[in-house]
C-alpha atoms as a PDB file:
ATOM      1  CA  UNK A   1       0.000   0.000   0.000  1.00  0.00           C
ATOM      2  CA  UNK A   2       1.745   3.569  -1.224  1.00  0.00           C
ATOM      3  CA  UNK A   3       0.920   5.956   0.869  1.00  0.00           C
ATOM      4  CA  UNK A   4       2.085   9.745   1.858  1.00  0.00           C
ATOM      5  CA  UNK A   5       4.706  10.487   4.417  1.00  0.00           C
ATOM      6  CA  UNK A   6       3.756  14.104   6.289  1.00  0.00           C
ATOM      7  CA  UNK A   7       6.310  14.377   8.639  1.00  0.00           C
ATOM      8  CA  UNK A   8       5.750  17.274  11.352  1.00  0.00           C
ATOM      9  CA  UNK A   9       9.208  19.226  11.257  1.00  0.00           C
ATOM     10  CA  UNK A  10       9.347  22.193  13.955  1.00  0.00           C
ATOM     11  CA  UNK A  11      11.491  24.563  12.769  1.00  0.00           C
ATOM     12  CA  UNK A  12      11.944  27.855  14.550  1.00  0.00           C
ATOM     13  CA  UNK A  13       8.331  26.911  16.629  1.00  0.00           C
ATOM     14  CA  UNK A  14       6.488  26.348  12.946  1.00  0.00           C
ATOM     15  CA  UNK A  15       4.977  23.687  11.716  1.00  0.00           C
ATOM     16  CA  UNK A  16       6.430  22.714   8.173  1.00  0.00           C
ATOM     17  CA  UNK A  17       4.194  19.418   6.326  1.00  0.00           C
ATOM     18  CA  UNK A  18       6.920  17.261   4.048  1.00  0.00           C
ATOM     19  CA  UNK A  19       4.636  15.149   1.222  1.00  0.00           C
ATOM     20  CA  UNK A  20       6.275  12.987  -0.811  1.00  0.00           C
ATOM     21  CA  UNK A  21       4.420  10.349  -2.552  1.00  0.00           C
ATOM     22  CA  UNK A  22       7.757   8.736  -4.334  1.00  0.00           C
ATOM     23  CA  UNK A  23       8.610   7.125  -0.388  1.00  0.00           C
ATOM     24  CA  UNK A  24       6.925   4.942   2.288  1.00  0.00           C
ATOM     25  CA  UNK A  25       7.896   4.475   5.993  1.00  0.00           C
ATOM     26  CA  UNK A  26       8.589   0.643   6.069  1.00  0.00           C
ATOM     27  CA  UNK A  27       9.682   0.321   9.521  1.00  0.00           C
ATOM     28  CA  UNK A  28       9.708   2.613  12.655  1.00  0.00           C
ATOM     29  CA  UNK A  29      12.407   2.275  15.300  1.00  0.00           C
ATOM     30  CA  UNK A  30      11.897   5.128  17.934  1.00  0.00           C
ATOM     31  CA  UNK A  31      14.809   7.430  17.079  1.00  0.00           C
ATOM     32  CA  UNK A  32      14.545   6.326  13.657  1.00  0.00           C
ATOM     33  CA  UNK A  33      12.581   4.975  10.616  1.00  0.00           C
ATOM     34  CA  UNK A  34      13.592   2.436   7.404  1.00  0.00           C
ATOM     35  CA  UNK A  35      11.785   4.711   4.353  1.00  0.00           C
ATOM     36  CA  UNK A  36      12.082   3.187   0.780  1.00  0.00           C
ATOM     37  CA  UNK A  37      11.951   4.695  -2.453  1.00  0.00           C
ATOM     38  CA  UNK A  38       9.059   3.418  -4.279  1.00  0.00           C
ATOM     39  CA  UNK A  39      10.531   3.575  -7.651  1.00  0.00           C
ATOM     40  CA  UNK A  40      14.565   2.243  -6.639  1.00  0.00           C
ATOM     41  CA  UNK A  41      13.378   0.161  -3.689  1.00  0.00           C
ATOM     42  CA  UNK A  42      16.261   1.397  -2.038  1.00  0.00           C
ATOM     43  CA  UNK A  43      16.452   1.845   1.195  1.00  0.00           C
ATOM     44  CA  UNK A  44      17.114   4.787   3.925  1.00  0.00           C
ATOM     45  CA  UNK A  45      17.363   5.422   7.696  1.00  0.00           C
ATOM     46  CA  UNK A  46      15.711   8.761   8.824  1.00  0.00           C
ATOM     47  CA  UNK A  47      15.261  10.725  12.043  1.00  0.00           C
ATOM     48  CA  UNK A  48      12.560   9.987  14.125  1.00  0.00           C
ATOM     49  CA  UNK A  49      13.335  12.779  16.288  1.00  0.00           C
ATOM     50  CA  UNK A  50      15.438  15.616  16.783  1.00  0.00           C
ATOM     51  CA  UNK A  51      19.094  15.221  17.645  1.00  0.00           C
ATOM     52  CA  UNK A  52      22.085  17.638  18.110  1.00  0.00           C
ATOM     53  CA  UNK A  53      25.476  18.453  17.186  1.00  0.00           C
ATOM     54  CA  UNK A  54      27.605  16.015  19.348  1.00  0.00           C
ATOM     55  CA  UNK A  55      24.605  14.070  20.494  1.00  0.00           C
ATOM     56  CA  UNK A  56      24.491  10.106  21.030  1.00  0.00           C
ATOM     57  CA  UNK A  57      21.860   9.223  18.567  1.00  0.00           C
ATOM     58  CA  UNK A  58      21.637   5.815  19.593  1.00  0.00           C
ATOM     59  CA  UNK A  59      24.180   2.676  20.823  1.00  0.00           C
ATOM     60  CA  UNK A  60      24.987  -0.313  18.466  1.00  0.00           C
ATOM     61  CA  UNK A  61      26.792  -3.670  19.133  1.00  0.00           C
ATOM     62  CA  UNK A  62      28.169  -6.358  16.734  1.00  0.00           C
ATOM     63  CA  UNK A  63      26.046  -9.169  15.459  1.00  0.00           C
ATOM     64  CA  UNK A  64      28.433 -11.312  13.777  1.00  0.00           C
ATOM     65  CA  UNK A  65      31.964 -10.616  13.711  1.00  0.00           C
ATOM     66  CA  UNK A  66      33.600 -11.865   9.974  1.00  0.00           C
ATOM     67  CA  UNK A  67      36.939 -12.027   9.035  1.00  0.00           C
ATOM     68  CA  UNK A  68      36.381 -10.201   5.352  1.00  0.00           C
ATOM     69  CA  UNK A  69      34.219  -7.163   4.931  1.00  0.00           C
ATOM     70  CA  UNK A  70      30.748  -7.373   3.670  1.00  0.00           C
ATOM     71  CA  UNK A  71      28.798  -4.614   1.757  1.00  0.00           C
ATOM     72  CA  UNK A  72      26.757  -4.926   5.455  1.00  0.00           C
ATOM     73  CA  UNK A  73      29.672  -4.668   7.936  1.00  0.00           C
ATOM     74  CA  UNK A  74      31.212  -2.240   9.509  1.00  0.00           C
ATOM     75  CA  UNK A  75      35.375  -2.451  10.513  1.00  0.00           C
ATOM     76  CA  UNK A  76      36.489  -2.198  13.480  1.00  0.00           C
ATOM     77  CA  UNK A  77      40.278  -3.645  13.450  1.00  0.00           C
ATOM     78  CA  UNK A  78      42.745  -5.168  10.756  1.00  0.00           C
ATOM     79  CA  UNK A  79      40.934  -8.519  10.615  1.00  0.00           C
ATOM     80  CA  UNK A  80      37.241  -7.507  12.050  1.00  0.00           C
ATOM     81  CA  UNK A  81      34.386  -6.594  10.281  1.00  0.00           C
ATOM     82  CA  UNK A  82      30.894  -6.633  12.339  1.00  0.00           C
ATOM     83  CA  UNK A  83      27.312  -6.925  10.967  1.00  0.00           C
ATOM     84  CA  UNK A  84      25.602  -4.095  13.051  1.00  0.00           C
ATOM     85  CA  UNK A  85      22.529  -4.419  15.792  1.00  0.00           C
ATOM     86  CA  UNK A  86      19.934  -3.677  15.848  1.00  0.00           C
ATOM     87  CA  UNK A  87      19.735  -4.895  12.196  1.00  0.00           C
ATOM     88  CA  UNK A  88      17.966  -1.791  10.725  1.00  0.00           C
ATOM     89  CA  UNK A  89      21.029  -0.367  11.016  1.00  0.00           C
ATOM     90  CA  UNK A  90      22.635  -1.485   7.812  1.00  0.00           C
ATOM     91  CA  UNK A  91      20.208   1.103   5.939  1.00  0.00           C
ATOM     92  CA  UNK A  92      22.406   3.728   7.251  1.00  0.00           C
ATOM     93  CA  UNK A  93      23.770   5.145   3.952  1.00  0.00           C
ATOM     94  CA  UNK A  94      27.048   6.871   2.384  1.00  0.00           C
ATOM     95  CA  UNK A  95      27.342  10.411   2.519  1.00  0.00           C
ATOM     96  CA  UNK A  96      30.237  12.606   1.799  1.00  0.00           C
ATOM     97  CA  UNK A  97      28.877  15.177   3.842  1.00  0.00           C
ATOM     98  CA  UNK A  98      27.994  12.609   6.867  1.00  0.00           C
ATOM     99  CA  UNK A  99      25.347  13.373   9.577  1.00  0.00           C
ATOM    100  CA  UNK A 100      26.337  10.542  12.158  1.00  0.00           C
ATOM    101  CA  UNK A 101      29.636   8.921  12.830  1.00  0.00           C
ATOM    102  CA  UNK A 102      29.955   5.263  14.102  1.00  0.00           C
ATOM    103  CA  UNK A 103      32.175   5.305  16.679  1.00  0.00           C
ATOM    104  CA  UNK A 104      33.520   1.510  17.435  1.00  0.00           C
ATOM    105  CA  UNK A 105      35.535   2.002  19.922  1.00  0.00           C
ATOM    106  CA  UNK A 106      32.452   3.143  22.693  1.00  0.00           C
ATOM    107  CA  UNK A 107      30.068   1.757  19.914  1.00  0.00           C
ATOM    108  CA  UNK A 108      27.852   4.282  19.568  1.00  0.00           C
ATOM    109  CA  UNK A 109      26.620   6.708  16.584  1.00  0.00           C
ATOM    110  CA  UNK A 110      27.242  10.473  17.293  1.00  0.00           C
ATOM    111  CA  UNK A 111      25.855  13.406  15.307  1.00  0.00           C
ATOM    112  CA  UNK A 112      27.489  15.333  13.229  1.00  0.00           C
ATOM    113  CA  UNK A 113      25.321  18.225  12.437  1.00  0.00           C
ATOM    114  CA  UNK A 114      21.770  18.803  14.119  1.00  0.00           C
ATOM    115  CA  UNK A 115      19.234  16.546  12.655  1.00  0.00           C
ATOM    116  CA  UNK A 116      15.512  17.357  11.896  1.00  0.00           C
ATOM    117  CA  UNK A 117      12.818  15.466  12.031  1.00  0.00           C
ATOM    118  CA  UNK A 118      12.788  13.602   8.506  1.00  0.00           C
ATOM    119  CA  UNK A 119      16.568  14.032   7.942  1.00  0.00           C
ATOM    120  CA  UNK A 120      18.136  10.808   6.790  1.00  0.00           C
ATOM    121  CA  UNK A 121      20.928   9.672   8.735  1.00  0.00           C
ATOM    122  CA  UNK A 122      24.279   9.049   6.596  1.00  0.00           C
ATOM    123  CA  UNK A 123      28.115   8.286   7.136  1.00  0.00           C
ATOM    124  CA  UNK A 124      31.139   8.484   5.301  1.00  0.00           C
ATOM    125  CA  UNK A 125      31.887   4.463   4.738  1.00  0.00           C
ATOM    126  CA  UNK A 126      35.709   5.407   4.648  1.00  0.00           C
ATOM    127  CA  UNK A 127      35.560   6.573   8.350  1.00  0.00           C
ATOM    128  CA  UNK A 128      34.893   2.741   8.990  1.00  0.00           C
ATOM    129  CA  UNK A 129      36.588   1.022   6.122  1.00  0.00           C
ATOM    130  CA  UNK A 130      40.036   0.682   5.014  1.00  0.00           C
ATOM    131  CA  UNK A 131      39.216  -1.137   1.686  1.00  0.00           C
ATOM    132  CA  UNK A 132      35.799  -1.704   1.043  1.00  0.00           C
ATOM    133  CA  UNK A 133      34.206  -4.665   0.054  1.00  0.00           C
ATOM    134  CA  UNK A 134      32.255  -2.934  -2.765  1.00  0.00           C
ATOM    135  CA  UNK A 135      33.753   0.413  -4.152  1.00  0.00           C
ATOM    136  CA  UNK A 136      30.924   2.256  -5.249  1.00  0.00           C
ATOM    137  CA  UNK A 137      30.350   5.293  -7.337  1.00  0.00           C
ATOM    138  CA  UNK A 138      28.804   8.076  -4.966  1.00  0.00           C
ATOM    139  CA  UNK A 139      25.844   9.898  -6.189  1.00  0.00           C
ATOM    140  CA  UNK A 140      24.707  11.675  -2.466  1.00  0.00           C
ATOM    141  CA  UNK A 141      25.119  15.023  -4.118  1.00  0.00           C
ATOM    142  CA  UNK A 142      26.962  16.840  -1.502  1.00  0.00           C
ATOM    143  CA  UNK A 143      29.688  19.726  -2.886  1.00  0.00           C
ATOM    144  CA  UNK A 144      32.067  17.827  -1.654  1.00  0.00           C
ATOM    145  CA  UNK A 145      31.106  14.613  -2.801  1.00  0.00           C
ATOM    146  CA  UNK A 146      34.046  12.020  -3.633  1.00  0.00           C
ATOM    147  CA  UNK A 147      32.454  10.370  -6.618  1.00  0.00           C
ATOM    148  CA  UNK A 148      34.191   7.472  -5.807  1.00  0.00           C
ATOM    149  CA  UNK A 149      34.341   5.576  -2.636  1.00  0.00           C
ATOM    150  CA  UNK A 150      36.952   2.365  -2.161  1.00  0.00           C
ATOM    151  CA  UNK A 151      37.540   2.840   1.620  1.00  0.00           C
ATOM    152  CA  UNK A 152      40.380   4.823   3.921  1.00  0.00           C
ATOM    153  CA  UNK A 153      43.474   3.170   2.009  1.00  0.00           C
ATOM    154  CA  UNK A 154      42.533   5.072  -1.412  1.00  0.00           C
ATOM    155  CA  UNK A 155      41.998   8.586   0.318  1.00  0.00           C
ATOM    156  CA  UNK A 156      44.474  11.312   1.032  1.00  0.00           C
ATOM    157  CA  UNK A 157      45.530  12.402   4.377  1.00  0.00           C
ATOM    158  CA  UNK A 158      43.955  16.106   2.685  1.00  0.00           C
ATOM    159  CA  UNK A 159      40.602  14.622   2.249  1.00  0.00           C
ATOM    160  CA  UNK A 160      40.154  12.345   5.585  1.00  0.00           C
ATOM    161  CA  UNK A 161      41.414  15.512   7.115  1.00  0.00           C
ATOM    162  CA  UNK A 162      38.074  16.881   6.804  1.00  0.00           C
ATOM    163  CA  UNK A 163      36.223  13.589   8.020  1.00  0.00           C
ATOM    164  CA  UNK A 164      36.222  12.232  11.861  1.00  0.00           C
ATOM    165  CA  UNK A 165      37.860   8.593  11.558  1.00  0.00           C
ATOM    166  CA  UNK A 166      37.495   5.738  13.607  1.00  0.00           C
ATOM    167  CA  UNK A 167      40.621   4.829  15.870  1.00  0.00           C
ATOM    168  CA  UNK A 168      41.058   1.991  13.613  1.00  0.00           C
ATOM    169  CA  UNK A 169      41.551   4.030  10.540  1.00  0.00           C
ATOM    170  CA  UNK A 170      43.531   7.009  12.314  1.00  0.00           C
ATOM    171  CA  UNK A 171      46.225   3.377  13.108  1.00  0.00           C
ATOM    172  CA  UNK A 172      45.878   2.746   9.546  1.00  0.00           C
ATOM    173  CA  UNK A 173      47.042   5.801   8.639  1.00  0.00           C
ATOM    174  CA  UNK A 174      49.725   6.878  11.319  1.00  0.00           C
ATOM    175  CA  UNK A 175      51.076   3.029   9.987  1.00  0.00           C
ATOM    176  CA  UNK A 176      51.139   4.481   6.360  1.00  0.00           C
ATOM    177  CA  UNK A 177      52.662   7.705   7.500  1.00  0.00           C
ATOM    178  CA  UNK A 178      49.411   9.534   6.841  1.00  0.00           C
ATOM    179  CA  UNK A 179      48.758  10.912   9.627  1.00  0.00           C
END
């Protein structure tokens, strides 16, 4: 059933109504909901709620831990790669302009920028990944978008200077001499 999403945004005490007939909510998760594109079928994680600069937006833990990466894992060291939980996780998407960060050392995702109501919540895969599973060709639109996105280990120390990295990455780097 295709239906309308009005999301309620408050913005400056106002009421703003979001319609958009090309997505559906598929899932709701408190802080968050699973919303997929009725034409791609793809898939996207968006605020629930409002969250702030610097603000724990919610805890995560591993599900399975894999010795090779996965298009659905996350790294955390040279030789770990972790399914997240809870599972709605994984629709977490690339963004070269990030709103969260997974953090896996405390294992928990931290905003980047304030988040409205509605916002979808995005991170920069090379902040977790040293060579990604899947390269990909990014299409999130931001000004500074990378167009292409292999993982950590095809970046320069310029570009992740600009991105918050996981401790395992920041090793990965001060081992290359990158940082």
């Amino acid at each position: 059933m295709l239906f309308h999403i009005n999301l309620l945004l408050p913005i400056n005490s106002m009421l703003y109504t979001f319609t958009n007939p090309s997505f559906k909510i598929i899932s709701k998760h408190g802080f968050a909901d699973v919303v997929e594109n009725v034409v791609t079928k793809q898939k996207s994680l968006h605020a629930a709620q409002k969250f702030y600069k610097g603000e724990v937006v919610c805890l995560f833990s591993a599900g399975l831990t894999l010795s090779q990466a996965t298009y659905l894992t996350i790294q955390v060291n040279e030789h770990h790669h972790i399914t997240l939980q809870p599972e709605f996780l994984q629709y977490t998407n690339h963004s070269c302009s990030p709103s969260v960060f997974f953090n896996t050392t405390t294992f928990e995702i931290i905003a980047l920028k304030n988040l409205n109501i509605g916002d979808e919540i995005t991170f920069f895969y090379p902040s977790t990944e040293w060579n990604m599973a899947q390269p990909f060709i990014c299409y999130c639109n931001s000004k500074n978008c990378l167009q292409t996105i292999k993982g950590a280990a095809h970046l320069s120390k310029k570009i992740l200077s600009h991105y918050l990295l996981t401790d395992f990455i920041q090793h990965q780097l001060k081992k290359r001499g990158s940082l």
